[in-house]
N, C-alpha and C. Protein backbone atom coordinates (compact mmCIF):
# COMPACT_ATOMS: atom_id res chain seq x y z
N UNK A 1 79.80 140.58 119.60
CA UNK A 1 79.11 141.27 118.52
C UNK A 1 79.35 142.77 118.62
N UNK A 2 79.41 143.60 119.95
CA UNK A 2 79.50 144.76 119.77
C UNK A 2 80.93 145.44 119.36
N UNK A 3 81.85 144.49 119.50
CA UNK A 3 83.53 144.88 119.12
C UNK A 3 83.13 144.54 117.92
N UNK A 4 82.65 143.62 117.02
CA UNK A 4 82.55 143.77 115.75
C UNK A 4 82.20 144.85 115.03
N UNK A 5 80.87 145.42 115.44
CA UNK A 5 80.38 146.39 115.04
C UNK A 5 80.98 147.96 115.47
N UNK A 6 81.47 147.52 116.47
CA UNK A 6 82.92 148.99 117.02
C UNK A 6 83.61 149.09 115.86
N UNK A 7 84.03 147.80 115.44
CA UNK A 7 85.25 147.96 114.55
C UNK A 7 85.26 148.35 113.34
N UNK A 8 83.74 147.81 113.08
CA UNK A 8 83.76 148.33 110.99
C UNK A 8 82.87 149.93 111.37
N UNK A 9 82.54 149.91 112.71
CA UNK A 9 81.95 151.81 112.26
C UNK A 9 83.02 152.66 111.56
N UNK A 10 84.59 151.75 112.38
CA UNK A 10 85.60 153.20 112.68
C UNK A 10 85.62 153.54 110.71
N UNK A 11 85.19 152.45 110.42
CA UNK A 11 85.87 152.39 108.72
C UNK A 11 84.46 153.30 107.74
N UNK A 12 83.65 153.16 108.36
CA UNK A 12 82.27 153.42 107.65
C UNK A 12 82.81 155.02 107.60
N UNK A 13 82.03 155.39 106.02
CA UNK A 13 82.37 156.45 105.65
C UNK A 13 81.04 157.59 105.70
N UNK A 14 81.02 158.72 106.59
CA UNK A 14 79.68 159.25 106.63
C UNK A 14 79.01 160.32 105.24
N UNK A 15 77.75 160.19 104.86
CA UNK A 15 77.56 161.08 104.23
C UNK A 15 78.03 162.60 103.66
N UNK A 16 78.61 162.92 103.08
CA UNK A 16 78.68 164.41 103.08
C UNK A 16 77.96 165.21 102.09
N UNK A 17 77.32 164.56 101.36
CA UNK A 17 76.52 165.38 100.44
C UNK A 17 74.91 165.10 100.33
N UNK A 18 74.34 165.10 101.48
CA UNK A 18 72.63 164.67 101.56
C UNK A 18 71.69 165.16 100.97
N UNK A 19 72.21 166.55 100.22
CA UNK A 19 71.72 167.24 99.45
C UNK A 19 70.92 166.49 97.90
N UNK A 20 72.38 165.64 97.87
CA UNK A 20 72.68 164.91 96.36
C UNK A 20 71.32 163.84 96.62
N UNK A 21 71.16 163.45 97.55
CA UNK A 21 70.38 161.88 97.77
C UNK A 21 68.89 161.96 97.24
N UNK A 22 68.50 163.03 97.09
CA UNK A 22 66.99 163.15 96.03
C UNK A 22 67.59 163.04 94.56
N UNK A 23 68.50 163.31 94.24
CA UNK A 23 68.80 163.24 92.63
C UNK A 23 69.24 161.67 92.51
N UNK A 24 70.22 161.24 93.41
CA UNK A 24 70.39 159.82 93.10
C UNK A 24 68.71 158.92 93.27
N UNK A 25 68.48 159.12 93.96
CA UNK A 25 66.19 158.74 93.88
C UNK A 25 65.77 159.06 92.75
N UNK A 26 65.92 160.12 91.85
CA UNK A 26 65.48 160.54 91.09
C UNK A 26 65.96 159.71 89.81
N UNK A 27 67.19 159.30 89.81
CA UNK A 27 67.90 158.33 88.88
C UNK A 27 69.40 158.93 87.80
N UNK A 28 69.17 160.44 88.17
CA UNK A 28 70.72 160.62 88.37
C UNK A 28 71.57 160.02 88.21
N UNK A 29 72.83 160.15 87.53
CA UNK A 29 73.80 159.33 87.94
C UNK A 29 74.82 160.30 87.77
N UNK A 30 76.02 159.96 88.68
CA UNK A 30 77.29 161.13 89.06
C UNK A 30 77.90 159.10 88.82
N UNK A 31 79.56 160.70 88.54
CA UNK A 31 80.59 159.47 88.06
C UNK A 31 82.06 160.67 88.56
N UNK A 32 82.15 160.04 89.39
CA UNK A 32 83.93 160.43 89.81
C UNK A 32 83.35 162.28 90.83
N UNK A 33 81.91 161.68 90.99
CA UNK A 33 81.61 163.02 91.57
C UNK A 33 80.94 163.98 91.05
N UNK A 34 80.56 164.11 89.52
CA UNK A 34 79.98 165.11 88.86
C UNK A 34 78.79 164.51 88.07
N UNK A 35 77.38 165.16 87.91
CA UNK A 35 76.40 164.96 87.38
C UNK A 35 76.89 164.51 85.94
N UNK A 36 76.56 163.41 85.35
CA UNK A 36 76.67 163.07 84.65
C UNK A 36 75.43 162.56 83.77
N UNK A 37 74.17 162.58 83.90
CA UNK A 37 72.67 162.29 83.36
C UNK A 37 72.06 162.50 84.36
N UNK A 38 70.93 163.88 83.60
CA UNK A 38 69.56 164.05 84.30
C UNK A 38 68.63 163.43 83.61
N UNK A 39 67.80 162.65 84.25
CA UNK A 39 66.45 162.04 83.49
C UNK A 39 65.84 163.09 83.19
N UNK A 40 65.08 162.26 82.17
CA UNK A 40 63.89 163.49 81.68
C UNK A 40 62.80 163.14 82.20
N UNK A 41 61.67 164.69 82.20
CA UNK A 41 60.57 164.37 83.02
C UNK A 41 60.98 164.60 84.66
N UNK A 42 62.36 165.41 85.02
CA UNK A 42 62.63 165.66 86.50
C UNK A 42 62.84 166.72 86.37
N UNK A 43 61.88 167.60 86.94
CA UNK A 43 62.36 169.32 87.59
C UNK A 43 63.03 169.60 88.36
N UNK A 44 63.83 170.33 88.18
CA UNK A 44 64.96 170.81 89.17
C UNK A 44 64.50 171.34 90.47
């Protein structure tokens, strides 16, 4: 089990934008990377 899990970390891709992760909560949606709909009723 632990060579399994060795093996798909190497592939796992880490966060780089944690910033973004309250707007995707918020319901946001990005497409190819760029904000693409802010809900309404969400303050910046």
């Amino acid at each position: 089990m632990f060579k399994l899990i060795e093996s798909a970390q190497a592939r796992w891709r880490a966060g780089n934008a944690p910033h973004l992760v309250s707007l995707v909560q918020a319901g946001a949606r990005f497409e190819h990377g760029q904000l693409i709909e802010w809900p309404e009723g969400i303050a910046a």
